[in-house]
N, C-alpha and C. Protein backbone atom coordinates (compact mmCIF):
# COMPACT_ATOMS: atom_id res chain seq x y z
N UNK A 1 28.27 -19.17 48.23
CA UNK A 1 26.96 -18.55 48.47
C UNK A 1 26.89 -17.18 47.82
N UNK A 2 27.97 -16.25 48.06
CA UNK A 2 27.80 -14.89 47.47
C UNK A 2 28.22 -15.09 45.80
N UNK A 3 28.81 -16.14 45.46
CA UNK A 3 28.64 -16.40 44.03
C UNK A 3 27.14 -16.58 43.26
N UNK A 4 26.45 -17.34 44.04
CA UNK A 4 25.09 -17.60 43.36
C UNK A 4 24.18 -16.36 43.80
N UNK A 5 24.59 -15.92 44.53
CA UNK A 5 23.83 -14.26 44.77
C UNK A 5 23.90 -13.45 43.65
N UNK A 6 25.59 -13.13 43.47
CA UNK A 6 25.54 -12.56 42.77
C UNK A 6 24.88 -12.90 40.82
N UNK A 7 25.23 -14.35 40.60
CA UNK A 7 24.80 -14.82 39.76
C UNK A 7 23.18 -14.66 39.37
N UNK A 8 22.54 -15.01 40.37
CA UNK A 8 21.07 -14.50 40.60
C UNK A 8 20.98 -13.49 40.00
N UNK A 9 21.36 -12.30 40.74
CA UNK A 9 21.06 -10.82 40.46
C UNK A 9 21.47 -10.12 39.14
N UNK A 10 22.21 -11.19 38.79
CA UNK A 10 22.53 -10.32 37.20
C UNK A 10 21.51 -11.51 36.56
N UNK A 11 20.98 -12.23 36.68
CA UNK A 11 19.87 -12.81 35.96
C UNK A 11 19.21 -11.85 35.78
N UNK A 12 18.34 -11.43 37.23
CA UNK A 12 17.47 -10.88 37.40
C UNK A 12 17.46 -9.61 36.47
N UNK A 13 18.83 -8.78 36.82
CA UNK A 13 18.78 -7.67 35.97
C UNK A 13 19.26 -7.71 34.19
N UNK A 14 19.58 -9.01 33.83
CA UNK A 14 19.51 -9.24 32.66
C UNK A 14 18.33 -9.29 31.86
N UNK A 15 17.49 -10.55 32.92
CA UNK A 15 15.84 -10.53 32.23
C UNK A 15 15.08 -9.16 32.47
N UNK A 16 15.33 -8.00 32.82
CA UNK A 16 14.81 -7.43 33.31
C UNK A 16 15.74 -6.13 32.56
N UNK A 17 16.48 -6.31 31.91
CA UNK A 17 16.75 -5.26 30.68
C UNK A 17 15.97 -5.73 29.35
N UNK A 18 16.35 -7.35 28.91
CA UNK A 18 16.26 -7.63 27.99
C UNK A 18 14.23 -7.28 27.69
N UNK A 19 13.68 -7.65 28.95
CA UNK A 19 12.03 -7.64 28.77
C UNK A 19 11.79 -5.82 28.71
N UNK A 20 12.65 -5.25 28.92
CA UNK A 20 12.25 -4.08 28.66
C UNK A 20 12.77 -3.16 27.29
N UNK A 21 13.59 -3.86 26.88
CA UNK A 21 13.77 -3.31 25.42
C UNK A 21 12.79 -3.99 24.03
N UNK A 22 11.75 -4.28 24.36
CA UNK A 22 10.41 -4.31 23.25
C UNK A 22 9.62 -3.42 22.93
N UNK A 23 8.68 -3.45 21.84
CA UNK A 23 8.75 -2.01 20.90
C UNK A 23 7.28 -1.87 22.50
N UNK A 24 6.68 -2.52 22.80
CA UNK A 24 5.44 -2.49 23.65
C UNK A 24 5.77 -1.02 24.82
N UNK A 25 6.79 -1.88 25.07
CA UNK A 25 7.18 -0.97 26.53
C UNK A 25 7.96 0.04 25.96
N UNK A 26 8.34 0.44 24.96
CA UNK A 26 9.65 1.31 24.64
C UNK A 26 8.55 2.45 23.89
N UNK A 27 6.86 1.98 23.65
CA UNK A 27 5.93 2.33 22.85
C UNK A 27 5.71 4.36 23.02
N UNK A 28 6.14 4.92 23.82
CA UNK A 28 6.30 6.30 24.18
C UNK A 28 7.36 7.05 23.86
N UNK A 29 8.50 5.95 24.12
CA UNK A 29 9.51 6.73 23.96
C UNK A 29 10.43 6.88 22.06
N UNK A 30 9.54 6.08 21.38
CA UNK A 30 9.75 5.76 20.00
C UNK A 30 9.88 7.00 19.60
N UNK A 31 10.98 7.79 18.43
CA UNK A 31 10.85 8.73 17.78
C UNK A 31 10.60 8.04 16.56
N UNK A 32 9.75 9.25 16.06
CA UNK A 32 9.33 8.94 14.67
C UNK A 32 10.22 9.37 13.49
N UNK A 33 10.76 8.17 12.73
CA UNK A 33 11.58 8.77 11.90
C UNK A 33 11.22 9.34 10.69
N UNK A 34 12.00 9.98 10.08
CA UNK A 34 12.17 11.30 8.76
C UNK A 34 11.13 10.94 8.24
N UNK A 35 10.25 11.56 7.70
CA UNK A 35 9.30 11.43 6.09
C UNK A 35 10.07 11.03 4.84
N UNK A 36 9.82 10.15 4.32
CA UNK A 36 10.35 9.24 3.26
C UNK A 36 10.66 10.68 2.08
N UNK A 37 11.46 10.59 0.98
CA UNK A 37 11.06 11.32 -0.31
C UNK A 37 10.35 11.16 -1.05
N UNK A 38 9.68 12.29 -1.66
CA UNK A 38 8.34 11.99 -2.53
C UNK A 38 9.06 12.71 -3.65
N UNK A 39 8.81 12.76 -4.92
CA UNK A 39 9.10 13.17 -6.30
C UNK A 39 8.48 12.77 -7.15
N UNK A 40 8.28 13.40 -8.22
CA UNK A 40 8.29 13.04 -9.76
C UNK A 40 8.25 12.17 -10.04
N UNK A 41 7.99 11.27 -10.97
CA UNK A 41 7.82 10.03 -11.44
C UNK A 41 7.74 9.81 -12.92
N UNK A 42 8.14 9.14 -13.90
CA UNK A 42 7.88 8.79 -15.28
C UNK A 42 7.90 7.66 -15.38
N UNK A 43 6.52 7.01 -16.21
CA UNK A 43 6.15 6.05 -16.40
C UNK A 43 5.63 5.72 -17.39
N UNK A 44 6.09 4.37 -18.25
CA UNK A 44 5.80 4.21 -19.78
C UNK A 44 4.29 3.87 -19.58
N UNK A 45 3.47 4.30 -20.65
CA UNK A 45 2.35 3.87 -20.70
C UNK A 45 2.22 2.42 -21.28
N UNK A 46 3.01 2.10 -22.00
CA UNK A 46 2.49 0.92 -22.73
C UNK A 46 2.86 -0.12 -21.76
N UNK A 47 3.91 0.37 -20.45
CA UNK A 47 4.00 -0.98 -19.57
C UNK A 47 3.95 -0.72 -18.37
N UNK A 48 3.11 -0.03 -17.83
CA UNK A 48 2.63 0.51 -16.20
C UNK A 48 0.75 0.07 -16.14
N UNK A 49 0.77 -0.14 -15.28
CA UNK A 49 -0.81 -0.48 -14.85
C UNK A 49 -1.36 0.49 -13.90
N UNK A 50 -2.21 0.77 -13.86
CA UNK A 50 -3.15 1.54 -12.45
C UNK A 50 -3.55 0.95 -11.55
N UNK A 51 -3.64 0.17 -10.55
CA UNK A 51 -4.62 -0.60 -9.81
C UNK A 51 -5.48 0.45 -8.71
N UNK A 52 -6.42 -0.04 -8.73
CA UNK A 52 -7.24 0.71 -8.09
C UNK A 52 -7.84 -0.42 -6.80
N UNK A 53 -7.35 -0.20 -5.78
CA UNK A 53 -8.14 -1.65 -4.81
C UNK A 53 -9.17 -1.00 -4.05
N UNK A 54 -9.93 -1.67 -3.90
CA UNK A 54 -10.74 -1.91 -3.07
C UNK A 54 -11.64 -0.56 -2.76
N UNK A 55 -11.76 0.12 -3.53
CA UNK A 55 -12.39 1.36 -3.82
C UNK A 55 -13.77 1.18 -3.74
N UNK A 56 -14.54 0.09 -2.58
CA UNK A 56 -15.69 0.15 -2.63
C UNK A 56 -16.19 0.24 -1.35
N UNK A 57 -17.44 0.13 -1.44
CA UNK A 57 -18.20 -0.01 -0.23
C UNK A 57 -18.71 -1.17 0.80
N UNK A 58 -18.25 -1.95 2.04
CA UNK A 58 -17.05 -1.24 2.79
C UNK A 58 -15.54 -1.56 1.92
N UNK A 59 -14.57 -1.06 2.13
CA UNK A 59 -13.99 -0.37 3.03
C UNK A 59 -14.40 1.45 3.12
N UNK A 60 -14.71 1.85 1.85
CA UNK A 60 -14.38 3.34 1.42
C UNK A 60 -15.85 3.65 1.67
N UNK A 61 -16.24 3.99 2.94
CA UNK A 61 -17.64 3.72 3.54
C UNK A 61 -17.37 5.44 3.69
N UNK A 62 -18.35 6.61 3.19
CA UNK A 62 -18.36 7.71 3.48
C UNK A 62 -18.53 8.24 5.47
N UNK A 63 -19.18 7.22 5.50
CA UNK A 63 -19.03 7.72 7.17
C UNK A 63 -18.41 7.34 8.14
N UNK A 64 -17.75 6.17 7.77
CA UNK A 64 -17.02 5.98 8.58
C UNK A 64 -15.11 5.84 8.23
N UNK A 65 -15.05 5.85 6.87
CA UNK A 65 -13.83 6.49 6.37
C UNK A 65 -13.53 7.73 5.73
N UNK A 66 -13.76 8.32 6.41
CA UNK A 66 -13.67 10.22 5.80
C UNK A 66 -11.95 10.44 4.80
N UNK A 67 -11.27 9.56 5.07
CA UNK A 67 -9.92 9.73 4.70
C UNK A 67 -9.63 8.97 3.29
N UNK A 68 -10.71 7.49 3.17
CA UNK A 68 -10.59 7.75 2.02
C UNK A 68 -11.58 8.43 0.86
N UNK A 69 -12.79 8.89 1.63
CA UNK A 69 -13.49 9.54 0.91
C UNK A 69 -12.70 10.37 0.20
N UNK A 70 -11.62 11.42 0.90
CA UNK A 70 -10.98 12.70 1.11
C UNK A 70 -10.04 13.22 -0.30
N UNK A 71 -9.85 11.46 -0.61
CA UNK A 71 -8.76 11.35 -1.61
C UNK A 71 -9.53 11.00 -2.97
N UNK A 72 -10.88 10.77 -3.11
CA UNK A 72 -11.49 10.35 -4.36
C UNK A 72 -11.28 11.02 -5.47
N UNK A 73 -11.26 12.94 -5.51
CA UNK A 73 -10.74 13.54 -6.23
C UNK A 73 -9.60 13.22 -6.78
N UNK A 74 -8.43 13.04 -5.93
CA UNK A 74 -7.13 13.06 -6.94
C UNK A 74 -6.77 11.60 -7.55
N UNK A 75 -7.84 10.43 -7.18
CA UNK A 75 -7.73 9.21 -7.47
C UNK A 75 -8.74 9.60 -8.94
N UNK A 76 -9.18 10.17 -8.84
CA UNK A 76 -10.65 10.58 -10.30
C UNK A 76 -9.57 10.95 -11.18
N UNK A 77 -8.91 11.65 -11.13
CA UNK A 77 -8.30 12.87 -11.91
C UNK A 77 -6.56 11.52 -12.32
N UNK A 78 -6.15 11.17 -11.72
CA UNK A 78 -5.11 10.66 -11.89
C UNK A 78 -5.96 9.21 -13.19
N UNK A 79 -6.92 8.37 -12.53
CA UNK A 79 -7.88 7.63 -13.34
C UNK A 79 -8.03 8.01 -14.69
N UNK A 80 -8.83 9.37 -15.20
CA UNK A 80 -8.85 10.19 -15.91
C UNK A 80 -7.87 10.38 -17.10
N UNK A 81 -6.31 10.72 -16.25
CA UNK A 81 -5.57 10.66 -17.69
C UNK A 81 -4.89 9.24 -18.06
N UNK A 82 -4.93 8.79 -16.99
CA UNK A 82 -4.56 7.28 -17.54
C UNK A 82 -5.46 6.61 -18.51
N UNK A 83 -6.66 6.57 -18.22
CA UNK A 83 -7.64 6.27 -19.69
C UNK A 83 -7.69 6.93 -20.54
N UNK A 84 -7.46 8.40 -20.25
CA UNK A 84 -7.11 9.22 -21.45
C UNK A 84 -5.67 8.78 -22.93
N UNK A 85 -4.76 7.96 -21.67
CA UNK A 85 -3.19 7.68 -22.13
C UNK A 85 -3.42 6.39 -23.06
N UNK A 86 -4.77 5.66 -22.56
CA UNK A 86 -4.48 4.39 -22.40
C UNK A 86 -3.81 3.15 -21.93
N UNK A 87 -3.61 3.60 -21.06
CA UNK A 87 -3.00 2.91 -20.20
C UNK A 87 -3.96 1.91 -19.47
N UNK A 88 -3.34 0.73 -18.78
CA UNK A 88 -4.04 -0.23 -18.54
C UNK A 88 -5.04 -0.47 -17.38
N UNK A 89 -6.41 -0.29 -16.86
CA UNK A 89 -6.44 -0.26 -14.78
C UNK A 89 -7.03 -0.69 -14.94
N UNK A 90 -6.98 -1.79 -13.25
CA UNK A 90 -7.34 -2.82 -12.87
C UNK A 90 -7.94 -2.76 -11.55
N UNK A 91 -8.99 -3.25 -11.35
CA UNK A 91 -9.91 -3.05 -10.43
C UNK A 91 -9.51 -3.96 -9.09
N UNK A 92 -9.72 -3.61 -7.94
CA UNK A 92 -9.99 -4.92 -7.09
C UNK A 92 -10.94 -4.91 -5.85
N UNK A 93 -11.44 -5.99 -5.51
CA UNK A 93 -12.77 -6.35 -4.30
C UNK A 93 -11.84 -6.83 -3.25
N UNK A 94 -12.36 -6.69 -1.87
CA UNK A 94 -12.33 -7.30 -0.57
C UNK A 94 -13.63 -8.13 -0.97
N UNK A 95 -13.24 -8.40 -0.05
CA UNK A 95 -13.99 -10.09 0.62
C UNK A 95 -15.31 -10.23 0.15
N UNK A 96 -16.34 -10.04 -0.19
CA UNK A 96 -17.68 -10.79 -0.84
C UNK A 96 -18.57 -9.49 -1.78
N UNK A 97 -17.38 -8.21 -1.87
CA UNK A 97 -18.25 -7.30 -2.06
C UNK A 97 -18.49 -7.43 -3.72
N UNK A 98 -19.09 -6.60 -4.47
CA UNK A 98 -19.37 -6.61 -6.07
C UNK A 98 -18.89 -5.90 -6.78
N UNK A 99 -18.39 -5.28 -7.88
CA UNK A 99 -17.98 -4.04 -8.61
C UNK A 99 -19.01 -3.01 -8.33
N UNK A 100 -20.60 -3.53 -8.21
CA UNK A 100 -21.62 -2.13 -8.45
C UNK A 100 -20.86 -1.73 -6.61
N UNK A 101 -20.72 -2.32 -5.90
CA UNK A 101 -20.13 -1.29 -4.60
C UNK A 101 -18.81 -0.51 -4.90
N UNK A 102 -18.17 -0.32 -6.26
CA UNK A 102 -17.54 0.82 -6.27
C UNK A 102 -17.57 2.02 -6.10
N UNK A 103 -17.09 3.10 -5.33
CA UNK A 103 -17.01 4.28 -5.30
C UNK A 103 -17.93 4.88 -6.83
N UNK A 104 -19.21 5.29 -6.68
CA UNK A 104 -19.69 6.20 -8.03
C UNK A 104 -18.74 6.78 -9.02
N UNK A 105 -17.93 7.46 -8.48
CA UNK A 105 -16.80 8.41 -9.06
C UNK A 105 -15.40 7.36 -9.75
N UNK A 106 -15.53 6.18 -9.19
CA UNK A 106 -14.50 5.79 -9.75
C UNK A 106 -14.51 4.38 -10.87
N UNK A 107 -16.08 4.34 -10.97
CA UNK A 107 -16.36 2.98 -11.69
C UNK A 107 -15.57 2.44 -12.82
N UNK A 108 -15.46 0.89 -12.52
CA UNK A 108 -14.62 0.51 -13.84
C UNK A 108 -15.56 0.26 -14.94
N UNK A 109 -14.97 0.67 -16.43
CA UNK A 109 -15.22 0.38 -17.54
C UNK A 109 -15.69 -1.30 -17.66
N UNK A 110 -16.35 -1.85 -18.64
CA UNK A 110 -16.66 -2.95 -19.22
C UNK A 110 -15.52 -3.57 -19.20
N UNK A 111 -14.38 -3.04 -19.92
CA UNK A 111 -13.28 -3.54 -20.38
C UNK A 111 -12.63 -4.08 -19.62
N UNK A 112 -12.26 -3.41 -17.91
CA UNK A 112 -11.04 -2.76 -17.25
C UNK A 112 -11.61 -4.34 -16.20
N UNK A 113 -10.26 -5.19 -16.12
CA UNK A 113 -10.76 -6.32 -15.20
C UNK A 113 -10.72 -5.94 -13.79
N UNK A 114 -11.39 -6.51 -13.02
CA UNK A 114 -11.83 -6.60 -11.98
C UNK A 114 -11.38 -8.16 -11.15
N UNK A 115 -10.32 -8.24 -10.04
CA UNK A 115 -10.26 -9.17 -9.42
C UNK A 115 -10.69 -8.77 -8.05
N UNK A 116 -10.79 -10.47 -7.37
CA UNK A 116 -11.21 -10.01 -5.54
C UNK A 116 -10.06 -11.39 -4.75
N UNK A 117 -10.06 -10.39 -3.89
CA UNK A 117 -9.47 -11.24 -2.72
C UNK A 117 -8.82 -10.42 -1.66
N UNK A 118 -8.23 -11.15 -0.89
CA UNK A 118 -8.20 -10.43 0.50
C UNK A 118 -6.87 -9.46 0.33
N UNK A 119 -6.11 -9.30 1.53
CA UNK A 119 -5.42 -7.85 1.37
C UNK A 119 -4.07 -7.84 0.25
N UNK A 120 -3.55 -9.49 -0.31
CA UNK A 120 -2.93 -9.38 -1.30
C UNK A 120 -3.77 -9.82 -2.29
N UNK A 121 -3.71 -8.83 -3.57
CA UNK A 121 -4.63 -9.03 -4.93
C UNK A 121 -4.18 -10.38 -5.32
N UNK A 122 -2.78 -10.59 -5.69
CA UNK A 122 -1.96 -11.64 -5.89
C UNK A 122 -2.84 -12.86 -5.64
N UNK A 123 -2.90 -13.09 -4.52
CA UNK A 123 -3.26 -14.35 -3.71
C UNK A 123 -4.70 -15.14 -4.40
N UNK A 124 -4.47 -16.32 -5.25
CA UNK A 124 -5.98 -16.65 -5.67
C UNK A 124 -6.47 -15.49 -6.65
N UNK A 125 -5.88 -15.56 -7.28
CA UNK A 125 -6.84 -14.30 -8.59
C UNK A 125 -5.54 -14.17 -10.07
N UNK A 126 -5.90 -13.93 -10.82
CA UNK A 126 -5.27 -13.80 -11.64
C UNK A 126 -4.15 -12.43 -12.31
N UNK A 127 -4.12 -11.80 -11.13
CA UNK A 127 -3.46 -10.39 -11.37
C UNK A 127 -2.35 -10.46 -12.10
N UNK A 128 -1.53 -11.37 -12.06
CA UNK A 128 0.04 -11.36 -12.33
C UNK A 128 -0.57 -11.85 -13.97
N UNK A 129 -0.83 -12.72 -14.29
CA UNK A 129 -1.50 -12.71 -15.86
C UNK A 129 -1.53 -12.36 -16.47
N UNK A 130 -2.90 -11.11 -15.93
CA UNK A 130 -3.34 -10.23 -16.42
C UNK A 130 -2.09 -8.61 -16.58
N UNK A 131 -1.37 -8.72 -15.49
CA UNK A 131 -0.39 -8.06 -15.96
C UNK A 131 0.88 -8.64 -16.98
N UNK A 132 1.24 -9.55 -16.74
CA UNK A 132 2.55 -10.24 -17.95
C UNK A 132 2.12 -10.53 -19.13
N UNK A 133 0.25 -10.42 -19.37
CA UNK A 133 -0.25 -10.97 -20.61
C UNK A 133 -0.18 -9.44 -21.37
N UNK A 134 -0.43 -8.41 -20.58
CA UNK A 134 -0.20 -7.00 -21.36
C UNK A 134 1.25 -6.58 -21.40
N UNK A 135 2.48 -7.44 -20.88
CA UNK A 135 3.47 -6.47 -20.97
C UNK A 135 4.11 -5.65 -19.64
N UNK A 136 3.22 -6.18 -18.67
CA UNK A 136 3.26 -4.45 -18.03
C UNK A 136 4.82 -4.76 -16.88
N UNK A 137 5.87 -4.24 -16.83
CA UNK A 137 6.35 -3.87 -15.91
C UNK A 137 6.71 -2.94 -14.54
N UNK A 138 5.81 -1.93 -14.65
CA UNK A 138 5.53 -1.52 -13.62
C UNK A 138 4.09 -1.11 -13.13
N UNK A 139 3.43 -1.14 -11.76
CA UNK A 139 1.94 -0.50 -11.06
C UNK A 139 2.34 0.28 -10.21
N UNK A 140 1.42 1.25 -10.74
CA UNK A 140 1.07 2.57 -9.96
C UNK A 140 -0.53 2.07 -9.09
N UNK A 141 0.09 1.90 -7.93
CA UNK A 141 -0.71 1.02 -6.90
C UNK A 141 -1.77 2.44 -5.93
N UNK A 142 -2.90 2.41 -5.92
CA UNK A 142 -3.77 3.06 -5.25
C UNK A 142 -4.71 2.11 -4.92
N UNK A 143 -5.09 2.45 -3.62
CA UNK A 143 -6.62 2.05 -2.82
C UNK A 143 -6.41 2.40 -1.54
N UNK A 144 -7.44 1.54 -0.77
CA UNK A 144 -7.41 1.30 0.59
C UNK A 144 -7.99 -0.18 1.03
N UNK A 145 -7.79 -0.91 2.26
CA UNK A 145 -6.85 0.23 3.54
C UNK A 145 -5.61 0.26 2.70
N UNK A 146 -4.80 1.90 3.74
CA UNK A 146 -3.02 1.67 3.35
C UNK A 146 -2.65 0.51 3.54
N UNK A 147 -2.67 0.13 4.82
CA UNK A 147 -2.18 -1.33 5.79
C UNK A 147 -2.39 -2.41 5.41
N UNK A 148 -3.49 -2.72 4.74
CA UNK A 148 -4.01 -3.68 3.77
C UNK A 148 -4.07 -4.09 2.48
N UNK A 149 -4.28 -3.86 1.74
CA UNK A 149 -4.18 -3.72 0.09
C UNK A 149 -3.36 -3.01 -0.32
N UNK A 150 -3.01 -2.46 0.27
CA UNK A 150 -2.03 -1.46 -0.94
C UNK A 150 -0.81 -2.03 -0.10
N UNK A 151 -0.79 -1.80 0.86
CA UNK A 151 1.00 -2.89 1.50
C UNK A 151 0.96 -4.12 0.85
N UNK A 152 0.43 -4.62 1.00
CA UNK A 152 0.10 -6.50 0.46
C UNK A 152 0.66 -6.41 -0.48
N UNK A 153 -0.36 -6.00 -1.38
CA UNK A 153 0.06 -5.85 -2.74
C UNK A 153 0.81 -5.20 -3.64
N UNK A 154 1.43 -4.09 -3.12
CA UNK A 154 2.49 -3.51 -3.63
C UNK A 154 3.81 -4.20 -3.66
N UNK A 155 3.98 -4.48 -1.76
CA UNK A 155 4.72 -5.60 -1.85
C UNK A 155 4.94 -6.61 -2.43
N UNK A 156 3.99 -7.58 -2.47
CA UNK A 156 4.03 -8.82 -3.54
C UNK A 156 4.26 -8.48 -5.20
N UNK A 157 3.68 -7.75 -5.59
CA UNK A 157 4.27 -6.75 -6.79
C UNK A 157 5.90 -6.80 -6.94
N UNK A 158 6.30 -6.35 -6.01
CA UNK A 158 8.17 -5.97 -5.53
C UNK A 158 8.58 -7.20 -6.07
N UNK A 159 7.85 -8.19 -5.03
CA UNK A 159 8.42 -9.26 -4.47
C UNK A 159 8.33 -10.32 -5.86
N UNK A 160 7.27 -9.98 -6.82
CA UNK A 160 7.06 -10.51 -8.31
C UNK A 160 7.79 -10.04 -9.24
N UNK A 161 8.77 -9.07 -9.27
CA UNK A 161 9.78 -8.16 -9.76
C UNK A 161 9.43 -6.99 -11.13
N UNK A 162 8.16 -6.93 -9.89
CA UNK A 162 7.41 -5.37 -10.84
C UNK A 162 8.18 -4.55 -9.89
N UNK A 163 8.55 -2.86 -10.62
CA UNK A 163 8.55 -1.97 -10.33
C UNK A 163 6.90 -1.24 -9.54
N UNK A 164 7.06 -0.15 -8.60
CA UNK A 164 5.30 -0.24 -8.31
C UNK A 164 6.11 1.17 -7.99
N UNK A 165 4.94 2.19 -8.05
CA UNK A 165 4.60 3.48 -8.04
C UNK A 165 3.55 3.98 -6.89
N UNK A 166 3.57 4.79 -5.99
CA UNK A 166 2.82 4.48 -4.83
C UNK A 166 2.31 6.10 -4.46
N UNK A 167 1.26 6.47 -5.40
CA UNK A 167 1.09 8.20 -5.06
C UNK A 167 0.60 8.54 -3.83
N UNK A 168 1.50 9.03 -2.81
CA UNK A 168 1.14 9.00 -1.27
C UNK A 168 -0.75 9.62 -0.54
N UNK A 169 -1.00 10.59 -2.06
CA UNK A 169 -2.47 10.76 -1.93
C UNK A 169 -3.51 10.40 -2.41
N UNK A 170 -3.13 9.08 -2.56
CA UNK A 170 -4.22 8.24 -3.40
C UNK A 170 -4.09 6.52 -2.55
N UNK A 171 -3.83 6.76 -1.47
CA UNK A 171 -3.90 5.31 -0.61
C UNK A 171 -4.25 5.77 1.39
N UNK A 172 -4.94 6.19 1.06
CA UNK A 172 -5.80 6.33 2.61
C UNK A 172 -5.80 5.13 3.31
N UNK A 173 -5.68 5.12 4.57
CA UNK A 173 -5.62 4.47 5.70
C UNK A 173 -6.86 4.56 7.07
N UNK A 174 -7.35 3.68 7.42
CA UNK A 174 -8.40 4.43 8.61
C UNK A 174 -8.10 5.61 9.47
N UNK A 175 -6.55 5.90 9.39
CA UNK A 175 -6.14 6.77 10.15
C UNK A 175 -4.64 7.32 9.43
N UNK A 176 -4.15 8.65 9.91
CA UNK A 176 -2.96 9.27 9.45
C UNK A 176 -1.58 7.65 9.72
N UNK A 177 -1.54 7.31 10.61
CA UNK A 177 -0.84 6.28 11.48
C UNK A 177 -0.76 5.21 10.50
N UNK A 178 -1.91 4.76 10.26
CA UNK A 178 -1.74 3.52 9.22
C UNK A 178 -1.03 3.97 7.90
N UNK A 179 -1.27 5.16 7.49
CA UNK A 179 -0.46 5.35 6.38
C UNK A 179 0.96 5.74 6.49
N UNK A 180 0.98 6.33 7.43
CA UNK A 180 2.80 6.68 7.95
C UNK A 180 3.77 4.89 7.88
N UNK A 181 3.01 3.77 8.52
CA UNK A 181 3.64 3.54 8.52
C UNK A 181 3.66 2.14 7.31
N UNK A 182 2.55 2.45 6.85
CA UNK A 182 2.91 1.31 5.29
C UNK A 182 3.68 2.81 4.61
N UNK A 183 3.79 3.68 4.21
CA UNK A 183 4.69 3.79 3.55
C UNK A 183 6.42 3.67 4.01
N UNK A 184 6.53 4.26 5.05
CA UNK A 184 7.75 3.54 6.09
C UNK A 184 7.96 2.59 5.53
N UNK A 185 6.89 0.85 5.62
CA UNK A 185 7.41 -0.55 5.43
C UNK A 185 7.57 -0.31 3.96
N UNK A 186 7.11 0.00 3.13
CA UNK A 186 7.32 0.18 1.62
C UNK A 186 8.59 0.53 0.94
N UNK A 187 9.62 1.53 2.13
CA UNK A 187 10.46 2.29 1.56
C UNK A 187 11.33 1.30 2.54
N UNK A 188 10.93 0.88 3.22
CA UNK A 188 12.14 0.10 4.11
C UNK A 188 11.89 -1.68 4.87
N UNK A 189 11.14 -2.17 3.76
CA UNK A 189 10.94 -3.42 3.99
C UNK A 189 11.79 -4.23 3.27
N UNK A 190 11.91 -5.35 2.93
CA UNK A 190 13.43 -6.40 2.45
C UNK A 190 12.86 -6.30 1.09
N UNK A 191 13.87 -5.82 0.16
CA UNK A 191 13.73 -5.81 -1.55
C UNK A 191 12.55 -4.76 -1.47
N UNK A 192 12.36 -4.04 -0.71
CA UNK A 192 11.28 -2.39 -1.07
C UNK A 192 12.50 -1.61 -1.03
N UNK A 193 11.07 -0.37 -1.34
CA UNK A 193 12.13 0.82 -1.32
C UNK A 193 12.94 0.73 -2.84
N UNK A 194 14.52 1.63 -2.39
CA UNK A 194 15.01 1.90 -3.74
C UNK A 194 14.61 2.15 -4.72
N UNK A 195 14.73 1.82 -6.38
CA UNK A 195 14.55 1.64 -7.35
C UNK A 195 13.56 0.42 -7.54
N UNK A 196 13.14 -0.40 -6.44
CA UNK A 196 11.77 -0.98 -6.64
C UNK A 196 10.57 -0.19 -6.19
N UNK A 197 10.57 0.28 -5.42
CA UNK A 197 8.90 1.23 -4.92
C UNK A 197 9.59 2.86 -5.13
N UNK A 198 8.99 3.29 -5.37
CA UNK A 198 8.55 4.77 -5.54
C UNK A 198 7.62 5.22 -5.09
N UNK A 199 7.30 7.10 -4.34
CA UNK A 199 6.89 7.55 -3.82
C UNK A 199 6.52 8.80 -4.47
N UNK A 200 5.19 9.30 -4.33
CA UNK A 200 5.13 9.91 -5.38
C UNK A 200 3.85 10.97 -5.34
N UNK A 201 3.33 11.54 -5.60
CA UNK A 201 2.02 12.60 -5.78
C UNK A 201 1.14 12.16 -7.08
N UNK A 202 -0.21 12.05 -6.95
CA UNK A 202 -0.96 11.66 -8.13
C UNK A 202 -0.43 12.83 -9.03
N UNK A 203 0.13 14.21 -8.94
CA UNK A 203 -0.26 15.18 -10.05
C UNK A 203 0.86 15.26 -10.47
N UNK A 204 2.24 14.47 -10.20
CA UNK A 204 3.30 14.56 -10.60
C UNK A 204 4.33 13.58 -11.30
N UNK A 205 2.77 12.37 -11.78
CA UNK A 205 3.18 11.57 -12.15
C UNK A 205 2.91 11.73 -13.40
N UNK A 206 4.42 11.39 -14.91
CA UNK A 206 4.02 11.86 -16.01
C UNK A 206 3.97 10.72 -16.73
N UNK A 207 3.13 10.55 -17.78
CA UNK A 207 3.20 9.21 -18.54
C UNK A 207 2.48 9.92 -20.29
């Protein structure tokens, strides 16, 4: 009898450690770890791409995403010398929207293709193509959401065995949170990170 008592009770307090070590319940006591490194960057022009996702209206809705409004400047300016370089950029849509719902400031050229699809570009569209038909081995990945398009697809990028470039102020998130932690999964997801993803500042990237 005092065998199955005791047997009981370490059930009890077994299920009753194990249900309490999940991220749900542990959700307060989480420290947030280090800020990733950001640096410098060099990147060949003749084989790096720009992508620009989803830079339209919604997601990049002035009133109700102030964050990525916030970043249009250094996404203009980084845009800017890359067409200046010649270098290659590539547009992309969420879900039913058009190119004319691009951001004013950031419209694509005639030239510059334009794919759509949901939060991986990859998926149903011709991105990978359009990149192996130019050459390109590495993207310097910008848009929004962070959490969405630019994780997706950076990742799958990785995971396609592009190098990807990720300028931490040029991928807004609905919130600080969403971006903390796609770059987190970026630098520390399976085959990210390292010498496949890079972290980086639009103004310190040289090509």
């Amino acid at each position: 009898m005092k065998l199955s008592i005791l047997t009981l009770t370490f059930g009890l307090l077994l299920g009753a450690s194990a249900h309490a070590a999940d991220a749900v319940t542990d959700w307060t006591s989480i420290t947030t770890p280090p800020p990733p490194a950001v640096g410098p960057v060099t990147a060949d022009v003749k084989t790096t791409a720009l992508l620009l996702l989803d830079f339209n209206t919604p997601p990049c809705d002035p009133a109700k995403r102030p964050r990525c409004q916030a970043t249009i400047p250094a996404v203009k300016a980084l845009l800017a010398h890359a067409r200046a370089k010649g270098m290659l950029v590539i547009y992309s849509l969420g879900g039913t929207t058009a190119a004319n719902s691009i951001d004013p400031e950031l419209k694509p050229l005639p030239k510059e293709p334009v794919v759509s699809s949901g939060p991986d570009k990859f998926l149903g569209t011709s991105l990978e193509q359009i990149l192996k038909s130019h050459g390109i081995k590495t993207v310097i990945a910008t848009g929004t959401v962070a959490n969405g398009a630019v994780l997706y697809t950076a990742s799958e990028a990785a995971f396609r065995k592009f190098n990807v470039i990720v300028p931490v102020d040029c991928v807004p998130g609905v919130s600080a949170y969403a971006e903390q932690i796609t770059l987190w999964q970026l630098m520390n997801g399976p085959r990210l990170g390292g010498e496949v993803v890079k972290l980086t500042r639009s103004d310190t990237i040289q090509f």
